[in-house]
C-alpha atoms as a PDB file:
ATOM      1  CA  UNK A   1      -2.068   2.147   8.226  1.00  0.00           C
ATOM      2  CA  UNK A   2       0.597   3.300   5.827  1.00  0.00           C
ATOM      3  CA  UNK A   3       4.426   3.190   6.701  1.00  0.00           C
ATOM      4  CA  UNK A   4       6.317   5.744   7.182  1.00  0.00           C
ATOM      5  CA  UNK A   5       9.128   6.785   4.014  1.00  0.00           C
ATOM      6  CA  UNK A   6      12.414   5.931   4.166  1.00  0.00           C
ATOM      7  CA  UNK A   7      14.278   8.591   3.145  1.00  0.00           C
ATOM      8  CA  UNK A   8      18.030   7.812   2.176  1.00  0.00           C
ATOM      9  CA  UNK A   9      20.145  11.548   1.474  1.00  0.00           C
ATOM     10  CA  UNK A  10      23.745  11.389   0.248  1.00  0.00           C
ATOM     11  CA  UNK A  11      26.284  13.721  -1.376  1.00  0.00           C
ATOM     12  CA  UNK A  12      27.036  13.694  -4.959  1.00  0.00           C
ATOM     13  CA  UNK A  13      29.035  16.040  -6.951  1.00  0.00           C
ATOM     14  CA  UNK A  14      30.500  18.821  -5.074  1.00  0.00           C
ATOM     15  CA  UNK A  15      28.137  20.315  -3.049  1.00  0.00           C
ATOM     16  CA  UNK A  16      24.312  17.885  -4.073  1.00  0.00           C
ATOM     17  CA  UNK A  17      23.109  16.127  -2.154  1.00  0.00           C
ATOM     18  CA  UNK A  18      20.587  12.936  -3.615  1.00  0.00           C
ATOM     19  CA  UNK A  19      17.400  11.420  -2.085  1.00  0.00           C
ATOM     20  CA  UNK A  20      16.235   8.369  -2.481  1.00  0.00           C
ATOM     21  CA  UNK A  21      12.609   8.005  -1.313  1.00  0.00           C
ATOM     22  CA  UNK A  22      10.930   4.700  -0.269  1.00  0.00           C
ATOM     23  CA  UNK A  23       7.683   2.908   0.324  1.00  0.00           C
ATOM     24  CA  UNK A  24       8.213  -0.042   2.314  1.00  0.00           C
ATOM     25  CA  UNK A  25       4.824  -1.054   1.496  1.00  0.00           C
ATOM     26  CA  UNK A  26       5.003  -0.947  -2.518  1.00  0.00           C
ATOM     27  CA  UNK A  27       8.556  -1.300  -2.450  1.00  0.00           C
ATOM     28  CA  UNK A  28       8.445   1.532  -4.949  1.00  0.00           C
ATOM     29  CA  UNK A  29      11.514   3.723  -4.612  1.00  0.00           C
ATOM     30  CA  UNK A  30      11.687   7.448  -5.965  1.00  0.00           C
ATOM     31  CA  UNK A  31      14.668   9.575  -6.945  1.00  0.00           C
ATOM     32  CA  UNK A  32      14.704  13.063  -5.978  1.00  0.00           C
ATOM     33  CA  UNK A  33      16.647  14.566  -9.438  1.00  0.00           C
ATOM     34  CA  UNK A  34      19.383  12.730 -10.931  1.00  0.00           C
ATOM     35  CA  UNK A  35      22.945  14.666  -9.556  1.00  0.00           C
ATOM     36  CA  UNK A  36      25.188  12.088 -10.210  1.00  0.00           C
ATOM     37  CA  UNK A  37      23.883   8.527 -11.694  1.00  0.00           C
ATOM     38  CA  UNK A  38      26.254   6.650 -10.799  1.00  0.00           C
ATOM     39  CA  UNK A  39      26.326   7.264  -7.234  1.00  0.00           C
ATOM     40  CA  UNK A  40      22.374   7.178  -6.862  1.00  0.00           C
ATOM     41  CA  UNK A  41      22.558   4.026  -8.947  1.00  0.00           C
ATOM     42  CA  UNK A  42      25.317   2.519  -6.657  1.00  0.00           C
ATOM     43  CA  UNK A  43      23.120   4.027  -3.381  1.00  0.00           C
ATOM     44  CA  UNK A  44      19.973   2.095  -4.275  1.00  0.00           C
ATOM     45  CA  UNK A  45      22.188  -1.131  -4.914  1.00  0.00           C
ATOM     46  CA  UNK A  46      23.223  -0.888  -1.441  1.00  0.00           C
ATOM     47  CA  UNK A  47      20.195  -0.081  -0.035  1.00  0.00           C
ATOM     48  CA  UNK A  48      18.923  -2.988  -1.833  1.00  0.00           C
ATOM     49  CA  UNK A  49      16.097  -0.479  -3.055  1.00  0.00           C
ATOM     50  CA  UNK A  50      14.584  -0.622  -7.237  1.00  0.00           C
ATOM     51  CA  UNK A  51      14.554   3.046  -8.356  1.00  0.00           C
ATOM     52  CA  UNK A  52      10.784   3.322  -9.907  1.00  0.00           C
ATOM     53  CA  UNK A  53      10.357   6.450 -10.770  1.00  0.00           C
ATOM     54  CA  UNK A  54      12.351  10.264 -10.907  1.00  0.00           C
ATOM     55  CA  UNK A  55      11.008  13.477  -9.604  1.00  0.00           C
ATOM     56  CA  UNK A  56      12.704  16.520 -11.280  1.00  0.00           C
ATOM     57  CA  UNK A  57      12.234  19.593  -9.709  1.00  0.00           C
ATOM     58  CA  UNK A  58      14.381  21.501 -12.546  1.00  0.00           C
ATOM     59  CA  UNK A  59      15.798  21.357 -16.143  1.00  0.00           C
ATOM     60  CA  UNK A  60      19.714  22.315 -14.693  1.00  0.00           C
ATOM     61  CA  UNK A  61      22.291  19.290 -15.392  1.00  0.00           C
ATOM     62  CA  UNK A  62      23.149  19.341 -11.809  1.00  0.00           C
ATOM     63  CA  UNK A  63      19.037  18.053 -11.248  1.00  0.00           C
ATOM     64  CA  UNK A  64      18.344  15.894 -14.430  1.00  0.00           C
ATOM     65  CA  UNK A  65      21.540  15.001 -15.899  1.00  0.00           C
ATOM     66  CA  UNK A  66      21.567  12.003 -14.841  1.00  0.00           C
ATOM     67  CA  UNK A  67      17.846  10.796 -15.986  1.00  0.00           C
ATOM     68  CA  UNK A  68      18.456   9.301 -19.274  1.00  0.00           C
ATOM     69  CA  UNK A  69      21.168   6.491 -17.546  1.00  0.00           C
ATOM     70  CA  UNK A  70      19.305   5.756 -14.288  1.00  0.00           C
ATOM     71  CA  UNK A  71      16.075   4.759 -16.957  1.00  0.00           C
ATOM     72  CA  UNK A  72      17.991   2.994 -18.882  1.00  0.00           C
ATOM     73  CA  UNK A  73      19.317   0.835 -15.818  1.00  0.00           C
ATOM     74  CA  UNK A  74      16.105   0.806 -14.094  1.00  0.00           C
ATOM     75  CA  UNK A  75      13.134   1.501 -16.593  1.00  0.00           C
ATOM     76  CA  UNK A  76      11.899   4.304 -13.915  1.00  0.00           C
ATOM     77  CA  UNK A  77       9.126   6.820 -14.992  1.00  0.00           C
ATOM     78  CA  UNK A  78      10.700  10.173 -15.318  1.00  0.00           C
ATOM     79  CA  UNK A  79       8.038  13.317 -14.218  1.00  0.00           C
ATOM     80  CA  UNK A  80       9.011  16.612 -14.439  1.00  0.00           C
ATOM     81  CA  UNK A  81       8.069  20.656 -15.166  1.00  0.00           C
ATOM     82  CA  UNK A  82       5.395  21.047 -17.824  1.00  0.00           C
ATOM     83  CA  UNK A  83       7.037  24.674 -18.244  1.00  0.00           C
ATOM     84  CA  UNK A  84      10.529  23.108 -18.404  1.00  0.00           C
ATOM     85  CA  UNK A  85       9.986  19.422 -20.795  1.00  0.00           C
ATOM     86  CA  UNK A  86      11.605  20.673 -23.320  1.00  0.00           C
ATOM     87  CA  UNK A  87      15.113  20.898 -21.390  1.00  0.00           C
ATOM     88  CA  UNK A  88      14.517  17.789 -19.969  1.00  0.00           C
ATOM     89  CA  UNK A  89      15.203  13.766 -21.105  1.00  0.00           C
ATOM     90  CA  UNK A  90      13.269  11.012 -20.840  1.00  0.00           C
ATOM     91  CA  UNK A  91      10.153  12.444 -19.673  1.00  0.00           C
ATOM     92  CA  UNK A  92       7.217  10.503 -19.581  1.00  0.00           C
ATOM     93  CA  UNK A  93       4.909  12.481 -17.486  1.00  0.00           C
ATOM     94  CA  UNK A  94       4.712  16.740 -17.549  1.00  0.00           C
ATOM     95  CA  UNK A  95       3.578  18.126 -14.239  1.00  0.00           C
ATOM     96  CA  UNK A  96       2.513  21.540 -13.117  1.00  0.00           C
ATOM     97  CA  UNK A  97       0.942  23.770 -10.438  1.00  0.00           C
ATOM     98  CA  UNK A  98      -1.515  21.935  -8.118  1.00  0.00           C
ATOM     99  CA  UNK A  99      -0.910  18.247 -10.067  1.00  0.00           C
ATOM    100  CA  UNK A 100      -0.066  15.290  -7.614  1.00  0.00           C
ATOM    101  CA  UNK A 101       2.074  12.467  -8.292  1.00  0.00           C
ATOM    102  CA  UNK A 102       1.827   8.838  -6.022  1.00  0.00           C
ATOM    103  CA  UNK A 103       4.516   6.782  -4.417  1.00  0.00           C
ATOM    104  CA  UNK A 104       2.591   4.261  -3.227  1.00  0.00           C
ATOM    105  CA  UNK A 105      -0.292   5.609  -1.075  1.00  0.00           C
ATOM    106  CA  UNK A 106       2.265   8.118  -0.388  1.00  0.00           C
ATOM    107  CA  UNK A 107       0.783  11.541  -2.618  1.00  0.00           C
ATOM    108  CA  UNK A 108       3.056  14.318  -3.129  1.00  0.00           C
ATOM    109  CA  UNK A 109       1.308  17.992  -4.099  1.00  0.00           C
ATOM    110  CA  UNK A 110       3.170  19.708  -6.741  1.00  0.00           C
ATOM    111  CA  UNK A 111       4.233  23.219  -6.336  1.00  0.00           C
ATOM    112  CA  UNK A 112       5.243  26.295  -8.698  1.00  0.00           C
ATOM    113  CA  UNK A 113       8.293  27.875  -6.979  1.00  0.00           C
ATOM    114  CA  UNK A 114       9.255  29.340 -10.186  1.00  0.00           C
ATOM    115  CA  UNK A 115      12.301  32.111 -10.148  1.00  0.00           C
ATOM    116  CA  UNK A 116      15.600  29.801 -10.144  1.00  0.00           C
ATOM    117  CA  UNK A 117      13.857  28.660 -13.401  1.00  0.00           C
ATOM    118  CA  UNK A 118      11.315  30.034 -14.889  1.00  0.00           C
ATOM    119  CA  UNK A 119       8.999  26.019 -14.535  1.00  0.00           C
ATOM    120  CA  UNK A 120      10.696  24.816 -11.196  1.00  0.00           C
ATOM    121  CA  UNK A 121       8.697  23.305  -9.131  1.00  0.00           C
ATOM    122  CA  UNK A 122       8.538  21.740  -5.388  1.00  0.00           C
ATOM    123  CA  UNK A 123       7.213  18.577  -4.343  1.00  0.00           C
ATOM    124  CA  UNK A 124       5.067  18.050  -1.167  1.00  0.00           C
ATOM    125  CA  UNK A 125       3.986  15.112   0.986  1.00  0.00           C
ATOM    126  CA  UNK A 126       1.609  16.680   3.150  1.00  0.00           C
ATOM    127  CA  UNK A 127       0.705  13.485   5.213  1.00  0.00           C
ATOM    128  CA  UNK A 128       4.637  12.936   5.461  1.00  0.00           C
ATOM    129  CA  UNK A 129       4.987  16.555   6.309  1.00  0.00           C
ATOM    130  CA  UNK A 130       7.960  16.874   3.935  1.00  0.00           C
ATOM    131  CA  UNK A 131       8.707  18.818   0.619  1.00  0.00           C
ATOM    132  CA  UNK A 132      11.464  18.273  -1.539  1.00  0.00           C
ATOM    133  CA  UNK A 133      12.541  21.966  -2.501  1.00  0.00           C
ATOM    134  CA  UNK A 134      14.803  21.433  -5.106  1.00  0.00           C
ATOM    135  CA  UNK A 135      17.086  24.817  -5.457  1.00  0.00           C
ATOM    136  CA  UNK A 136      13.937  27.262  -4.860  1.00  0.00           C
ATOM    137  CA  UNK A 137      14.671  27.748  -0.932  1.00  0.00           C
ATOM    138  CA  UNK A 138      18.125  26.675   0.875  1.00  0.00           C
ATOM    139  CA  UNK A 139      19.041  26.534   4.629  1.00  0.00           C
ATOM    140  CA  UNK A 140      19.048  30.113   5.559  1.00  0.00           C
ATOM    141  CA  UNK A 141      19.017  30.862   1.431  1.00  0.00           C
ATOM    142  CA  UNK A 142      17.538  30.611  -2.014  1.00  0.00           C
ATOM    143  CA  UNK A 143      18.447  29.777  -5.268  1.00  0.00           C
ATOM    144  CA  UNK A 144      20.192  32.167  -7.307  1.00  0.00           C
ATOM    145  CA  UNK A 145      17.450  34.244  -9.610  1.00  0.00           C
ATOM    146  CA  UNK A 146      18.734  32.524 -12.950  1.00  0.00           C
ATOM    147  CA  UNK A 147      15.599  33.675 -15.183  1.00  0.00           C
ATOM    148  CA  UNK A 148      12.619  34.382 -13.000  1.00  0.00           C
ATOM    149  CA  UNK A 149      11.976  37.799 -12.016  1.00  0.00           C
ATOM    150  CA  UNK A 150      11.776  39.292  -7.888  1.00  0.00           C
ATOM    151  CA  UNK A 151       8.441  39.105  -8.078  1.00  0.00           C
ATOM    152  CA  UNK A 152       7.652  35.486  -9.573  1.00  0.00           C
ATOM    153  CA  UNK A 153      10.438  34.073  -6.861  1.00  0.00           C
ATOM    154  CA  UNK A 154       8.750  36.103  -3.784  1.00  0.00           C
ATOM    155  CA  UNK A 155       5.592  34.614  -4.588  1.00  0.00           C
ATOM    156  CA  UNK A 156       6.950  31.113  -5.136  1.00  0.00           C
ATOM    157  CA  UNK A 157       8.542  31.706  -1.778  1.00  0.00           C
ATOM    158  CA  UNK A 158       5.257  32.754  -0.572  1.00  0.00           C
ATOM    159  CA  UNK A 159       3.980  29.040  -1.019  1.00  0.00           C
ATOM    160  CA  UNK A 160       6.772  27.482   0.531  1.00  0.00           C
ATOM    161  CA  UNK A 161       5.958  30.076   3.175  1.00  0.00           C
ATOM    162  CA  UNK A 162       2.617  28.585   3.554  1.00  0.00           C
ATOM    163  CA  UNK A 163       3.210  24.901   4.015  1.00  0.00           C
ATOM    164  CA  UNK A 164       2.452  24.108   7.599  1.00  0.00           C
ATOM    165  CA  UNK A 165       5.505  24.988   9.766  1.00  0.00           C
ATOM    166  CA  UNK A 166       6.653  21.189  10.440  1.00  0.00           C
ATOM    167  CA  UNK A 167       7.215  20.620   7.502  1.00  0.00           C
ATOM    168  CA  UNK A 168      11.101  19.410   7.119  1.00  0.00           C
ATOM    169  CA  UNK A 169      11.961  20.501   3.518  1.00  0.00           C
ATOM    170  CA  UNK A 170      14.915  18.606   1.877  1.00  0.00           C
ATOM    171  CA  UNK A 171      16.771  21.203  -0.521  1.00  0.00           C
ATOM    172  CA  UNK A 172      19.530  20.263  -3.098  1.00  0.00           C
ATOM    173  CA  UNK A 173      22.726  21.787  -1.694  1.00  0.00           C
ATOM    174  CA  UNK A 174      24.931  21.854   1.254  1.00  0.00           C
ATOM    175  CA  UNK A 175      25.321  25.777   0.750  1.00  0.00           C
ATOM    176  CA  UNK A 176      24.273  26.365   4.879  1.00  0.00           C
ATOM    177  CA  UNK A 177      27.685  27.459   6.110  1.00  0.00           C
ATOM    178  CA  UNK A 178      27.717  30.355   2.892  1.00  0.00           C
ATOM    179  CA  UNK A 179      24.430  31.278   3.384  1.00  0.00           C
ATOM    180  CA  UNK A 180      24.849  31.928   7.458  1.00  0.00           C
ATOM    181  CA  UNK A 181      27.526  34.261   6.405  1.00  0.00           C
ATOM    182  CA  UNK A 182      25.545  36.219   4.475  1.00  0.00           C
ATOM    183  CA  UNK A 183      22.351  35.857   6.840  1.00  0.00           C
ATOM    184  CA  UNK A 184      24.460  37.156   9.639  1.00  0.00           C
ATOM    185  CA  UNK A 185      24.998  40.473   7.293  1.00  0.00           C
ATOM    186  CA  UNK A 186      21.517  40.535   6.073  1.00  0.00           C
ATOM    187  CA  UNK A 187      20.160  40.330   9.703  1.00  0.00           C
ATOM    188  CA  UNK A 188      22.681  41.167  12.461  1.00  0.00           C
ATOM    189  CA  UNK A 189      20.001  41.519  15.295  1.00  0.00           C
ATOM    190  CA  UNK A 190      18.376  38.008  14.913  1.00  0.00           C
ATOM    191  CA  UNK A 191      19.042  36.020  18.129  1.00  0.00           C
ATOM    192  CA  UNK A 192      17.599  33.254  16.530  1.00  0.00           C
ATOM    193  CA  UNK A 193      19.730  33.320  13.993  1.00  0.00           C
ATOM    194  CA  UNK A 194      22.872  33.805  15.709  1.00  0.00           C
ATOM    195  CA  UNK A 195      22.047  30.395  17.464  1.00  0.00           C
ATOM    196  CA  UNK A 196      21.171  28.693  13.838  1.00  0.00           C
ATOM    197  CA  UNK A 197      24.939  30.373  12.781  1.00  0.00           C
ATOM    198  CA  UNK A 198      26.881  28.650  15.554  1.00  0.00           C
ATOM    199  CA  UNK A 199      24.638  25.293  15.178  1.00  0.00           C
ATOM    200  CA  UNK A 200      25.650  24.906  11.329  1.00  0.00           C
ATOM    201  CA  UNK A 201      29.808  25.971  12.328  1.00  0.00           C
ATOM    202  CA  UNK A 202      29.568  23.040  14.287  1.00  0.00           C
ATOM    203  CA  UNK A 203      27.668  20.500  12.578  1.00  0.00           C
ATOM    204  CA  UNK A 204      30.086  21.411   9.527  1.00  0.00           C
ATOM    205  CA  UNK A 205      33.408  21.311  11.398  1.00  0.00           C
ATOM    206  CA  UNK A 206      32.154  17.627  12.378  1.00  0.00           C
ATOM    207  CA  UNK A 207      31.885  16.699   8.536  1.00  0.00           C
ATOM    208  CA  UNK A 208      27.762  16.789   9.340  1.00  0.00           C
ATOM    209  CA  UNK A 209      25.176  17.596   6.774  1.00  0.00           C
ATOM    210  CA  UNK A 210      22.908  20.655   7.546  1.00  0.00           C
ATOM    211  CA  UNK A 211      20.031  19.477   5.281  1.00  0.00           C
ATOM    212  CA  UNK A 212      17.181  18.760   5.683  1.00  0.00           C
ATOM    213  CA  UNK A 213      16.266  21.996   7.317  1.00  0.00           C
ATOM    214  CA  UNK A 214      12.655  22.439   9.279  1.00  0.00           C
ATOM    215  CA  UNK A 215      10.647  25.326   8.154  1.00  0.00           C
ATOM    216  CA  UNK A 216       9.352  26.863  11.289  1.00  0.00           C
ATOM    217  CA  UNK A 217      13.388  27.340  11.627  1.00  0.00           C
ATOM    218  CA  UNK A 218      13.721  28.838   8.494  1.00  0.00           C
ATOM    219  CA  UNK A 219      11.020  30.907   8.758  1.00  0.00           C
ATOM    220  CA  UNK A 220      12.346  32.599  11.888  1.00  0.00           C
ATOM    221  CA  UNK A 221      15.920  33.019  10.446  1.00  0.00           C
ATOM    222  CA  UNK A 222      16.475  33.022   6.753  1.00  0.00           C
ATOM    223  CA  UNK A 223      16.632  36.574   5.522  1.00  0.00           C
ATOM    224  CA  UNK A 224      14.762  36.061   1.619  1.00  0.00           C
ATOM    225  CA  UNK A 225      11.881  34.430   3.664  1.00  0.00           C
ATOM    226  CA  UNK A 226      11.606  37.397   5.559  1.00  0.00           C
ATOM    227  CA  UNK A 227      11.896  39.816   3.487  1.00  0.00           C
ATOM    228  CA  UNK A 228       7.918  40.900   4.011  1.00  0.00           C
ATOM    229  CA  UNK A 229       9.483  41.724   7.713  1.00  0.00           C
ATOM    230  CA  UNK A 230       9.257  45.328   8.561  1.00  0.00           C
ATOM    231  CA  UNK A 231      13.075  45.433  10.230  1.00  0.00           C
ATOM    232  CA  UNK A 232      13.821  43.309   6.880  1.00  0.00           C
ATOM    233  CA  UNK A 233      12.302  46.358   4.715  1.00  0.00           C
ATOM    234  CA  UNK A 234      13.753  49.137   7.070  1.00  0.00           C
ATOM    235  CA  UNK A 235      17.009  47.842   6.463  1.00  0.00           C
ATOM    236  CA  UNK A 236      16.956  46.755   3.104  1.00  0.00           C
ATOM    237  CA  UNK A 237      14.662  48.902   1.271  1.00  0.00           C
ATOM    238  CA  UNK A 238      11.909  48.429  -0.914  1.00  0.00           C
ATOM    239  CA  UNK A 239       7.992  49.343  -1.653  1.00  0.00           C
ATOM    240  CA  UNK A 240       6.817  46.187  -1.230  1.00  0.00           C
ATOM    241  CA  UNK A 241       7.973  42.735  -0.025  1.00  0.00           C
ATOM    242  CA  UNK A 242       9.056  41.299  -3.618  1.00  0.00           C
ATOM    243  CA  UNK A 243      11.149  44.577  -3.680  1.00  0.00           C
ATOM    244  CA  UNK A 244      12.693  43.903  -0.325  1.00  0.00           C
ATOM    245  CA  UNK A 245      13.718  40.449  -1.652  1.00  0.00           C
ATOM    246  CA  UNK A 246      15.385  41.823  -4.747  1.00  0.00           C
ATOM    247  CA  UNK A 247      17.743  43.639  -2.381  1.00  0.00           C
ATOM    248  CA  UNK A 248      18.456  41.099  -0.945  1.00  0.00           C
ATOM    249  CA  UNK A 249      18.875  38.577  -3.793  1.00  0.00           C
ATOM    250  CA  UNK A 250      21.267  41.053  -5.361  1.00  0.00           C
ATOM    251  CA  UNK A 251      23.431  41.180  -2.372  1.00  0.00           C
ATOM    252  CA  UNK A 252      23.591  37.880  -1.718  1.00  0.00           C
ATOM    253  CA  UNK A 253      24.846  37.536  -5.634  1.00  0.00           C
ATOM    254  CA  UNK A 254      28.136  39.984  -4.848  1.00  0.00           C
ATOM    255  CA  UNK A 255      28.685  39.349  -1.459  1.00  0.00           C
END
């Protein structure tokens, strides 16, 4: 029977958060992006946990900046975008839609969610039923459209959509309290969400993290997920659901 991972999540930099994911059985530890080295170097010490390999999701500093020092303290493997190797150090493996990538007997399912950047992509355990999102979907958000278009980031949205709804997805950011703000605006009449609202006040006036966030959740409450939702498209406008989502992406960007 394999063990369960051991998932350690802490903050680094203003607003990251890092993982550090381990097999108890291997003792093979992986490091979801690289935030802050120092810190995720210091975490591992003290979990008494050798980092053996980094998952990037995404070239930005704030997600790989910090490969090149944790390999040269650890002598990890680095894998990363195919679509985005060329913005990223230290690389020794290129991954891309559909690949898979091992920790352990622990195998993780590689997804495009393309549209924060143009190669991002999303890592899922599907016998852990967890996915590392990177900045592709927050708590009641998504990442800023950087260079993707509306309709590359609905459909990349579309696969996170389709992951089985207990899946807990671990995303990059504490941006929760920000996003319920705008959620609130983007979807006044959603009981649901009103509930989620108060729940993240709370746990953030305590000094508690909001991440990770469970899908089924997010599914019922975060606006750019349901932006195929005909009260969604009634309100915001739009032809077609990537349409809706551009509406909504651009108001989220000035509100």
């Amino acid at each position: 029977m394999t063990t369960t991972l051991q998932i350690h999540q802490f903050p680094c930099l203003s607003d990251n958060y890092g993982f550090l994911v381990h097999d108890p059985d291997s003792d093979e530890t992986a490091c979801i992006d690289t935030p802050e080295a120092p810190v995720i170097l210091r975490e591992a010490e003290t979990k008494g946990w050798r980092i053996t390999q980094i998952w990037n999701t995404h070239w930005h500093p704030d997600h790989a900046g910090g490969n090149e020092a944790i390999k040269a303290e650890t002598g990890c493997t680095i894998v990363a975008p195919e679509a985005e190797a060329g913005k990223i150090t230290g690389i020794d493996r290129t991954l891309s839609h559909g690949d898979t990538v091992t920790l352990g007997r622990h195998e993780a399912r590689v997804l495009d969610v393309g549209g924060h950047t143009l190669g991002h992509i999303a890592y899922h355990l599907p016998a852990d039923n967890i996915a590392f999102v990177g900045d592709s979907v927050f708590a009641l958000g998504c990442g800023r459209m950087f260079e993707g278009d509306p309709e590359q980031f609905w459909q990349s949205l579309q696969r996170i959509k389709a992951l089985p709804p207990e899946t807990t997805l671990y995303c990059a950011h504490e941006y929760t309290a920000a996003n319920a703000r705008f959620a609130l605006h983007a979807d006044p009449d959603n009981a649901a969400l009103q509930d989620y609202a108060k729940e993240v006040e709370k746990r953030r006036e305590r000094g508690e993290p909001t991440v990770p966030t469970g899908l089924e959740r997010e599914l019922a409450t975060n606006p750019f997920l349901r932006a195929d939702a005909p009260d969604m498209r009634e309100r915001w406008g739009g032809e077609t659901p990537a349409e809706t989502f551009a509406a909504l992406r651009e108001a989220k960007d000035s509100f």
